[in-house]
PDB file of N, CA and C in Angstrom:
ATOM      1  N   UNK A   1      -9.548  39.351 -12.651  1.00  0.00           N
ATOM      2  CA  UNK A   1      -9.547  38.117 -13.393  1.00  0.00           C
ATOM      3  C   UNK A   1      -8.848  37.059 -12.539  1.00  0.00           C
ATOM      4  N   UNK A   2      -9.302  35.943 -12.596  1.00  0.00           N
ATOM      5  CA  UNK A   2      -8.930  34.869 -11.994  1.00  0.00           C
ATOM      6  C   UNK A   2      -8.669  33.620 -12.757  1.00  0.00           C
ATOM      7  N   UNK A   3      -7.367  33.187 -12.567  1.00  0.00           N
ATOM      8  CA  UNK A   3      -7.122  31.967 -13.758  1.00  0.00           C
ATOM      9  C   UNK A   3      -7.217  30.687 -12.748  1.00  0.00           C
ATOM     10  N   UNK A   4      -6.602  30.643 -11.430  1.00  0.00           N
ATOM     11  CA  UNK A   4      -6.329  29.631 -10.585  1.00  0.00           C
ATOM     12  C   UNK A   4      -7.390  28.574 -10.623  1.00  0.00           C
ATOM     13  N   UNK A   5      -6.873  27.498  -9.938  1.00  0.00           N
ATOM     14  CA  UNK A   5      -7.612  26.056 -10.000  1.00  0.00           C
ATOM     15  C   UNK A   5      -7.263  25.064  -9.402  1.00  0.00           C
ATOM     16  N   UNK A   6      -7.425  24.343  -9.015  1.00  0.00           N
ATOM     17  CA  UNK A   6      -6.546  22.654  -8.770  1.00  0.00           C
ATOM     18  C   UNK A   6      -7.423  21.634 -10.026  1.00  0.00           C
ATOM     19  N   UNK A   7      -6.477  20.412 -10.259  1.00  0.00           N
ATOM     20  CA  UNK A   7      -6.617  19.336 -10.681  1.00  0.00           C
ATOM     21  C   UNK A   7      -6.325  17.982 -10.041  1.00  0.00           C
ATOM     22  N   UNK A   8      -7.360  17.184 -10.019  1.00  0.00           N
ATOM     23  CA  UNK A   8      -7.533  15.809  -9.377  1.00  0.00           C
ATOM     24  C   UNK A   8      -7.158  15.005 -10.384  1.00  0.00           C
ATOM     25  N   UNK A   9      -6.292  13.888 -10.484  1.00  0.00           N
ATOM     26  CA  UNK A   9      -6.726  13.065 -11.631  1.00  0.00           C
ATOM     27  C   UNK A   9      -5.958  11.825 -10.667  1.00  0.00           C
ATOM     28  N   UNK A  10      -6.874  10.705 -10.883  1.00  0.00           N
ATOM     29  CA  UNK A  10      -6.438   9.487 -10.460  1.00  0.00           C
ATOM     30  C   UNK A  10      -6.842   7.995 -11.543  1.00  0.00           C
ATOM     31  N   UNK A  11      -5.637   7.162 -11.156  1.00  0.00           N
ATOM     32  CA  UNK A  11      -5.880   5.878 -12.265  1.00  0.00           C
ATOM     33  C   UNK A  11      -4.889   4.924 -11.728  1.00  0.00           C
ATOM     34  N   UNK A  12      -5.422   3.644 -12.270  1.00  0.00           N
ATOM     35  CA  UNK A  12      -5.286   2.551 -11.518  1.00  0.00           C
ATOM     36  C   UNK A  12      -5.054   1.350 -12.491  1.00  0.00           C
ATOM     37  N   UNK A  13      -4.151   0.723 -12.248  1.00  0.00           N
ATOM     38  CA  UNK A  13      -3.903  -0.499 -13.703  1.00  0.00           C
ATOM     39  C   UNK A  13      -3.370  -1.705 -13.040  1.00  0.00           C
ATOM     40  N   UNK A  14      -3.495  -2.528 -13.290  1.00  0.00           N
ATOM     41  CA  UNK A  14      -2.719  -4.187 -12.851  1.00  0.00           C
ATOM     42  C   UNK A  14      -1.436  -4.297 -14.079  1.00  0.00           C
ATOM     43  N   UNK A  15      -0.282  -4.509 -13.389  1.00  0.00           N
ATOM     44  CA  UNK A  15       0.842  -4.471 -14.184  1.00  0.00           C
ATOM     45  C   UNK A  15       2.039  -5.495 -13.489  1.00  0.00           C
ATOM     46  N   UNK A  16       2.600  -6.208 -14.146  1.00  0.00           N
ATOM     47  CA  UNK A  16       3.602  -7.335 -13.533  1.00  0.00           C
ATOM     48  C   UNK A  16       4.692  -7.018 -13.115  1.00  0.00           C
ATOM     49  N   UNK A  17       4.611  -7.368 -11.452  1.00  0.00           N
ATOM     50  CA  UNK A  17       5.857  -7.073 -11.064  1.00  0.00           C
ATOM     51  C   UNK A  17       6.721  -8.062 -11.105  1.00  0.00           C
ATOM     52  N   UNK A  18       7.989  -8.403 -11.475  1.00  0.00           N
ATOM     53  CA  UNK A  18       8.962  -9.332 -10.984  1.00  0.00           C
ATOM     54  C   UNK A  18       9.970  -9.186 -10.068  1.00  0.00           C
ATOM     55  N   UNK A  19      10.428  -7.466 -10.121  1.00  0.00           N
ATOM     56  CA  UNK A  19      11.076  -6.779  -9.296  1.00  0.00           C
ATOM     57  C   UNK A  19      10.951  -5.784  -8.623  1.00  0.00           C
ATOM     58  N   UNK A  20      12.347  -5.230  -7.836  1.00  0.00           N
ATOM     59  CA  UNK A  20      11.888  -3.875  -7.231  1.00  0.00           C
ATOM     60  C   UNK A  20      11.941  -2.762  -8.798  1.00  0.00           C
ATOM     61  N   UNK A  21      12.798  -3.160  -9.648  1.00  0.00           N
ATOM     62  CA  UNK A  21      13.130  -2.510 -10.774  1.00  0.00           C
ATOM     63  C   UNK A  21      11.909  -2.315 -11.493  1.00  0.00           C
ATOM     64  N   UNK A  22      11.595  -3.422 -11.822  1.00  0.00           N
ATOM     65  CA  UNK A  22       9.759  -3.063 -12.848  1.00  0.00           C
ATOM     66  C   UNK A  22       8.965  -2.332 -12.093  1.00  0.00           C
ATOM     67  N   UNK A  23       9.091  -2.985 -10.808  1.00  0.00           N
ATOM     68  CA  UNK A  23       8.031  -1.710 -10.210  1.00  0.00           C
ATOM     69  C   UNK A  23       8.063  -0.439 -10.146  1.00  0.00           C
ATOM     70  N   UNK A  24       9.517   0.225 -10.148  1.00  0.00           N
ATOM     71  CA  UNK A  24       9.757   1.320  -9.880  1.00  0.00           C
ATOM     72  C   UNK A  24       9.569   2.057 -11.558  1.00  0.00           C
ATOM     73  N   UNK A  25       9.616   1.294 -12.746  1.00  0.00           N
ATOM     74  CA  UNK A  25       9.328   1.451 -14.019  1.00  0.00           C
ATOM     75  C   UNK A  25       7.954   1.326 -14.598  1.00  0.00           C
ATOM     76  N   UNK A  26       7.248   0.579 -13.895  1.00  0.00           N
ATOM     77  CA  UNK A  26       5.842   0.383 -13.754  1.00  0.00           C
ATOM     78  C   UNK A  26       5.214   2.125 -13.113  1.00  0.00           C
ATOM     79  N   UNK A  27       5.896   2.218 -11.681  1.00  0.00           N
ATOM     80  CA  UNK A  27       5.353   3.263 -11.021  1.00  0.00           C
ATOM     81  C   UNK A  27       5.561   4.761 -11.809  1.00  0.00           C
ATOM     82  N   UNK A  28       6.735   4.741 -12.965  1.00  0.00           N
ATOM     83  CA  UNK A  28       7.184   6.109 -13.334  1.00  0.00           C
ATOM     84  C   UNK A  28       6.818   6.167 -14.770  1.00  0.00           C
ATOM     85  N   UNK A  29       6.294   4.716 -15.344  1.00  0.00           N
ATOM     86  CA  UNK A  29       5.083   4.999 -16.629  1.00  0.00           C
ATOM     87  C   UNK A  29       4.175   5.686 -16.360  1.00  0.00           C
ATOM     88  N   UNK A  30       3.321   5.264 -14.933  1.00  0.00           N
ATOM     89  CA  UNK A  30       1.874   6.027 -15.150  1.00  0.00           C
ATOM     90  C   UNK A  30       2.289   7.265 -14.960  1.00  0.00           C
ATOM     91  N   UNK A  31       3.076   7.619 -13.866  1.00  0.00           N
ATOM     92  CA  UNK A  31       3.373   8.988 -13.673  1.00  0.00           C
ATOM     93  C   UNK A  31       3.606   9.950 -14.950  1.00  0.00           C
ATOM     94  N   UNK A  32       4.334   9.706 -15.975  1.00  0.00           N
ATOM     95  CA  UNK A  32       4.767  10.612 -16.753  1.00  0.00           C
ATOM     96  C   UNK A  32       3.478  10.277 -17.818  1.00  0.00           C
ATOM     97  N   UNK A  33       2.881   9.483 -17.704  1.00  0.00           N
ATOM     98  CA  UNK A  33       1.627   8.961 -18.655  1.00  0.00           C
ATOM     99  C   UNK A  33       0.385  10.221 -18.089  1.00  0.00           C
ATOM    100  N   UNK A  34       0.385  10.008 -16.661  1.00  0.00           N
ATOM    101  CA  UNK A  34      -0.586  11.183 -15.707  1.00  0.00           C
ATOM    102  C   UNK A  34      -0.501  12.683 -16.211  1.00  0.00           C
ATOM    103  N   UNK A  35       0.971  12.994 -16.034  1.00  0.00           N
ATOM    104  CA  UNK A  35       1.627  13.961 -16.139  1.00  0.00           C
ATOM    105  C   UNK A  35       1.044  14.759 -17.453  1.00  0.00           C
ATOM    106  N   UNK A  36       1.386  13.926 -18.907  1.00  0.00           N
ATOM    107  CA  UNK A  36       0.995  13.895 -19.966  1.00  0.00           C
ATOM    108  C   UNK A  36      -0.251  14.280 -20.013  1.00  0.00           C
ATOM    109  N   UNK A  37      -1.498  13.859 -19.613  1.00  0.00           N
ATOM    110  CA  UNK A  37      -2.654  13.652 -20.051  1.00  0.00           C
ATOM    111  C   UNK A  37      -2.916  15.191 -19.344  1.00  0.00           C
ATOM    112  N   UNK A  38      -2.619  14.969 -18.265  1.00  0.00           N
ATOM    113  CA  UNK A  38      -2.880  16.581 -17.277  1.00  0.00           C
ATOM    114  C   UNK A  38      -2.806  17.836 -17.537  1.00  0.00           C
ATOM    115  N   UNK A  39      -1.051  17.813 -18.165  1.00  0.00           N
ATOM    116  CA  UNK A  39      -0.578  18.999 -18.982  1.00  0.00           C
ATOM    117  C   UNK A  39      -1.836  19.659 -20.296  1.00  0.00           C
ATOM    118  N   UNK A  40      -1.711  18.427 -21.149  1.00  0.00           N
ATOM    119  CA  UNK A  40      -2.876  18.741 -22.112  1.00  0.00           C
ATOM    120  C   UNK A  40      -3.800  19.230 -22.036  1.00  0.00           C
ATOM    121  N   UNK A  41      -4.895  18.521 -20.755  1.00  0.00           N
ATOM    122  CA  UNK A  41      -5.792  19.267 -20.926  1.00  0.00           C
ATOM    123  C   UNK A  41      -5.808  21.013 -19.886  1.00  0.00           C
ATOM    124  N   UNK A  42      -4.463  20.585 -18.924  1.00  0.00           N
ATOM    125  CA  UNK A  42      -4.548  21.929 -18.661  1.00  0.00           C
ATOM    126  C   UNK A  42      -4.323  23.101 -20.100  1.00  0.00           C
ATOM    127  N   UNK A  43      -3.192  22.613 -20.622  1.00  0.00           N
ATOM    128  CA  UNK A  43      -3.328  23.756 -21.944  1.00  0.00           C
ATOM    129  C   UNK A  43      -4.136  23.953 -22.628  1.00  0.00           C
ATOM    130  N   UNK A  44      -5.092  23.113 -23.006  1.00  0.00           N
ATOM    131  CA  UNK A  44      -6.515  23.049 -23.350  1.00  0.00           C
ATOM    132  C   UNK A  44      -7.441  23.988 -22.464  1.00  0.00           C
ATOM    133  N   UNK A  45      -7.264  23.914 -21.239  1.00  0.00           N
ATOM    134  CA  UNK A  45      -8.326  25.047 -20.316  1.00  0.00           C
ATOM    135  C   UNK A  45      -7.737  26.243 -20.319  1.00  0.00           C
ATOM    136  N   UNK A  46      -6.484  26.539 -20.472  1.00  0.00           N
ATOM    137  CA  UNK A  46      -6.001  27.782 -20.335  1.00  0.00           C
ATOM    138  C   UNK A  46      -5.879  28.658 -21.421  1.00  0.00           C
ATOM    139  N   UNK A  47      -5.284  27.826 -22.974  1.00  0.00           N
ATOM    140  CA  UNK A  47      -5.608  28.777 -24.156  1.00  0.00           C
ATOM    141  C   UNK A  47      -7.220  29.290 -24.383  1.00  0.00           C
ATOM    142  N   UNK A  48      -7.946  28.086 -23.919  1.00  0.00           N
ATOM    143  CA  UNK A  48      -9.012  28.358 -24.412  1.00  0.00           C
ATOM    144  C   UNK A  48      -9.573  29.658 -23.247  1.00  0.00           C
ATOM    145  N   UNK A  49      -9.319  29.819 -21.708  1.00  0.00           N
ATOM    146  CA  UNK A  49      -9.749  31.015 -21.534  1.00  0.00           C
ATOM    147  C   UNK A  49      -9.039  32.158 -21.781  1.00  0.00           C
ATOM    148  N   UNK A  50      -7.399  32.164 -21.940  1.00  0.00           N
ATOM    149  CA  UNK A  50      -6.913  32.624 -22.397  1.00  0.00           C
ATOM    150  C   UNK A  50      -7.662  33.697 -23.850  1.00  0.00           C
ATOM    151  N   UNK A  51      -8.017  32.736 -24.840  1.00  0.00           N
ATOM    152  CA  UNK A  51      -8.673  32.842 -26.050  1.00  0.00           C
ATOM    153  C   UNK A  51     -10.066  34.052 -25.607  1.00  0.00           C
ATOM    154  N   UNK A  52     -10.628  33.495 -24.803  1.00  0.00           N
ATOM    155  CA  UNK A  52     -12.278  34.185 -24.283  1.00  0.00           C
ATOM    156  C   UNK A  52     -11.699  35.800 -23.830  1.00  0.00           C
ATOM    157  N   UNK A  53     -10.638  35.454 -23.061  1.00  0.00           N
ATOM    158  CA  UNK A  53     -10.423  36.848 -22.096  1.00  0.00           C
ATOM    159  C   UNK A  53      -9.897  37.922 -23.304  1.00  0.00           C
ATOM    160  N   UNK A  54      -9.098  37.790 -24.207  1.00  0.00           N
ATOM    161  CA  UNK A  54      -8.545  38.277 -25.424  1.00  0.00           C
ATOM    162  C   UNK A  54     -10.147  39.298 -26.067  1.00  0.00           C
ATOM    163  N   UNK A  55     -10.551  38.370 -26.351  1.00  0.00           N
ATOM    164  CA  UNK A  55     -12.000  38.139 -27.126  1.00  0.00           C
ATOM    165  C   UNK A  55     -12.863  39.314 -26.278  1.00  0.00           C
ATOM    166  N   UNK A  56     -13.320  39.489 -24.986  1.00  0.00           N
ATOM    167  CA  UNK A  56     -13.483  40.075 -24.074  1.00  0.00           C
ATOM    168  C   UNK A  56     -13.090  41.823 -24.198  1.00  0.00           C
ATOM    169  N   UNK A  57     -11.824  41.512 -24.642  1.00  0.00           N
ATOM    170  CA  UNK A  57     -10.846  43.050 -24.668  1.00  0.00           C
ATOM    171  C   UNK A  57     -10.583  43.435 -25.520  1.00  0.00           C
ATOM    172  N   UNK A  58     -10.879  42.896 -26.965  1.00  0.00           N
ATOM    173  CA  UNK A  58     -10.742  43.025 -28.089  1.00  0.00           C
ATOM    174  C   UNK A  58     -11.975  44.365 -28.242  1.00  0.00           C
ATOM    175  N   UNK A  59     -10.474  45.116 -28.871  1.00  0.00           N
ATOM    176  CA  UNK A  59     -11.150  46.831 -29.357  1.00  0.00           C
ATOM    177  C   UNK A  59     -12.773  46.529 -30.520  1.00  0.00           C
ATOM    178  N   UNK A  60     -13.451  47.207 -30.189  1.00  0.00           N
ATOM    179  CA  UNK A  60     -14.455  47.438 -30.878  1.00  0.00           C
ATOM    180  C   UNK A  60     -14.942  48.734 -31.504  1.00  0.00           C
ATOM    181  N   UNK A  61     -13.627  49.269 -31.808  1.00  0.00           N
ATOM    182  CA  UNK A  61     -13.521  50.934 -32.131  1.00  0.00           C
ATOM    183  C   UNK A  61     -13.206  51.051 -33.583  1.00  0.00           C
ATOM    184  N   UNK A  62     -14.010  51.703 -34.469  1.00  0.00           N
ATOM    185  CA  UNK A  62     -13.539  51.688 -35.839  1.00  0.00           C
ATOM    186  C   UNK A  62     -11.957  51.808 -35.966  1.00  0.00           C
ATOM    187  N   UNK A  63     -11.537  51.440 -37.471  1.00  0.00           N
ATOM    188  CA  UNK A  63     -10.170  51.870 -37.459  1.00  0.00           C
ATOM    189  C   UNK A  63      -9.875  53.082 -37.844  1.00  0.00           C
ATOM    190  N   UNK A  64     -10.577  54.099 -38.096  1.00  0.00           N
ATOM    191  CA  UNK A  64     -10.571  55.600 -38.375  1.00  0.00           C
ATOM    192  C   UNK A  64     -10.176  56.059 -36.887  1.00  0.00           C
ATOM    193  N   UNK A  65     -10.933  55.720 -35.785  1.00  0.00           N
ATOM    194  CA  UNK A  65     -10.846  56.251 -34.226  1.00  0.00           C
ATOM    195  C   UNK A  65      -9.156  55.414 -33.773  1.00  0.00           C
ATOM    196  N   UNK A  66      -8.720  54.456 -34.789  1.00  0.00           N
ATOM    197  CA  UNK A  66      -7.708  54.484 -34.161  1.00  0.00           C
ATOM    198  C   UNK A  66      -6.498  55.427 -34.708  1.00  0.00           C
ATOM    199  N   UNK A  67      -6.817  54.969 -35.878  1.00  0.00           N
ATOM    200  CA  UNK A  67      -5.543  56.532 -36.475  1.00  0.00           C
ATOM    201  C   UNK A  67      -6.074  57.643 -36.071  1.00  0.00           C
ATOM    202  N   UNK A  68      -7.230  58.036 -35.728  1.00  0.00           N
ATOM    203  CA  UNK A  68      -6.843  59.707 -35.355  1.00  0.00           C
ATOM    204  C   UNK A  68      -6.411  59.188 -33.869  1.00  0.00           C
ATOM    205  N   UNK A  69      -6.364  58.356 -32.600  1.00  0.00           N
ATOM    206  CA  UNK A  69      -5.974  58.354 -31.580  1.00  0.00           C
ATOM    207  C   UNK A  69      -4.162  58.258 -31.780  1.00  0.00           C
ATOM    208  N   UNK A  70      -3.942  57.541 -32.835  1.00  0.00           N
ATOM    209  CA  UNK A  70      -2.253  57.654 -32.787  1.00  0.00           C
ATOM    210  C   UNK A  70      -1.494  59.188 -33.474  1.00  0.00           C
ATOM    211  N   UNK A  71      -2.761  59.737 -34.637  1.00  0.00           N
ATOM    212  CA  UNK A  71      -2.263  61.279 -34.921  1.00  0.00           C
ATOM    213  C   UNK A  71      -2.496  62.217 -33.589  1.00  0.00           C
ATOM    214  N   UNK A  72      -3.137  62.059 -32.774  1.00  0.00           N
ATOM    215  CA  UNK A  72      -3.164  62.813 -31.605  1.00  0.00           C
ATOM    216  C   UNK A  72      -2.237  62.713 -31.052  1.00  0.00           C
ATOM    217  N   UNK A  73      -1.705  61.613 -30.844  1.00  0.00           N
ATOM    218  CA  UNK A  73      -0.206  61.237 -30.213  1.00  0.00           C
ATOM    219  C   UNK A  73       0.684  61.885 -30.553  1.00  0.00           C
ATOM    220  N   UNK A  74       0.652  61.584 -31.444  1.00  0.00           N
ATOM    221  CA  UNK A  74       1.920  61.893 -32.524  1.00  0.00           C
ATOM    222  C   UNK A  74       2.290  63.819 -32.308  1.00  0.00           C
ATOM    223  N   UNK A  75       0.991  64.427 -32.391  1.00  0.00           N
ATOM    224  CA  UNK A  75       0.679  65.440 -32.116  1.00  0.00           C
ATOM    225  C   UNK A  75       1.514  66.167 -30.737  1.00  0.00           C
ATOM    226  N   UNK A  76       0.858  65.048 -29.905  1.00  0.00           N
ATOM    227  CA  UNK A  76       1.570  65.960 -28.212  1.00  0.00           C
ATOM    228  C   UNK A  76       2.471  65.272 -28.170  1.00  0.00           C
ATOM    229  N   UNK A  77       3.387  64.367 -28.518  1.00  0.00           N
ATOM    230  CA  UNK A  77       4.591  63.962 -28.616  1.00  0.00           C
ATOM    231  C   UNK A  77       5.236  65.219 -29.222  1.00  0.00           C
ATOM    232  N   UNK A  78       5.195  65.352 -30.468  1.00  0.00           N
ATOM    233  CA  UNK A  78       5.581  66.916 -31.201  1.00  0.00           C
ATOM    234  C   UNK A  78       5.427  68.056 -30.532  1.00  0.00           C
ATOM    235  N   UNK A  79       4.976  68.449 -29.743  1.00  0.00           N
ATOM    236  CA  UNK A  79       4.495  69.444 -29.453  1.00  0.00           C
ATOM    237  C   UNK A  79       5.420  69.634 -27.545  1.00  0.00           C
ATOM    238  N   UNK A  80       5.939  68.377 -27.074  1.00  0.00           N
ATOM    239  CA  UNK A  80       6.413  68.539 -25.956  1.00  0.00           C
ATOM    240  C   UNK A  80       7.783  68.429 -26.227  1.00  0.00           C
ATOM    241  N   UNK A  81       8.162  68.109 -27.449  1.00  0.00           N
ATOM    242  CA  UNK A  81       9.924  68.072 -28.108  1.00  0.00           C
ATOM    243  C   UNK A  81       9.969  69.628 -28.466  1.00  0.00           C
ATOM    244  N   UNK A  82       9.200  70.296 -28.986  1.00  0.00           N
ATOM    245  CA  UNK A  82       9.358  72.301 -28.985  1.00  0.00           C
ATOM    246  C   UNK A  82       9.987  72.402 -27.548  1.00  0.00           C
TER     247      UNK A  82
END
């Protein structure tokens, strides 16, 4: 299984500078604005394969085949404590 990836995201706005100060407040809006939008939809791509791969591995075994697989257990567990 393979989750890896990169993400590109670029954006561009006209915003008033008066100083070195706004600019540097200007420059660390978009950033954490970028940041924001990125995160999301990465968690968005990842629960959701997350979600698929689950889905994928999800037992398809009656629940009768699972209690006798845990009384079997249970069984040679008991049986190696003699």
């Amino acid at each position: 299984m393979d989750l890896s990836g990169n993400m590109t995201r670029q954006v561009e706005q006209d915003l008033p500078v008066d100083n070195d100060d706004s600019h540097i407040g200007n420059v660390g809006r978009l950033v954490e604005d970028m940041e924001l939008k990125m995160r999301n939809l990465l968690q968005e791509v990842y629960f959701g394969k997350a979600k698929d791969v689950v889905g994928d591995l999800r037992s398809v075994g009656s629940l009768s085949d699972g209690a006798r697989d845990r009384e079997t257990q249970r069984e040679l567990i008991g049986s190696m404590r003699r």
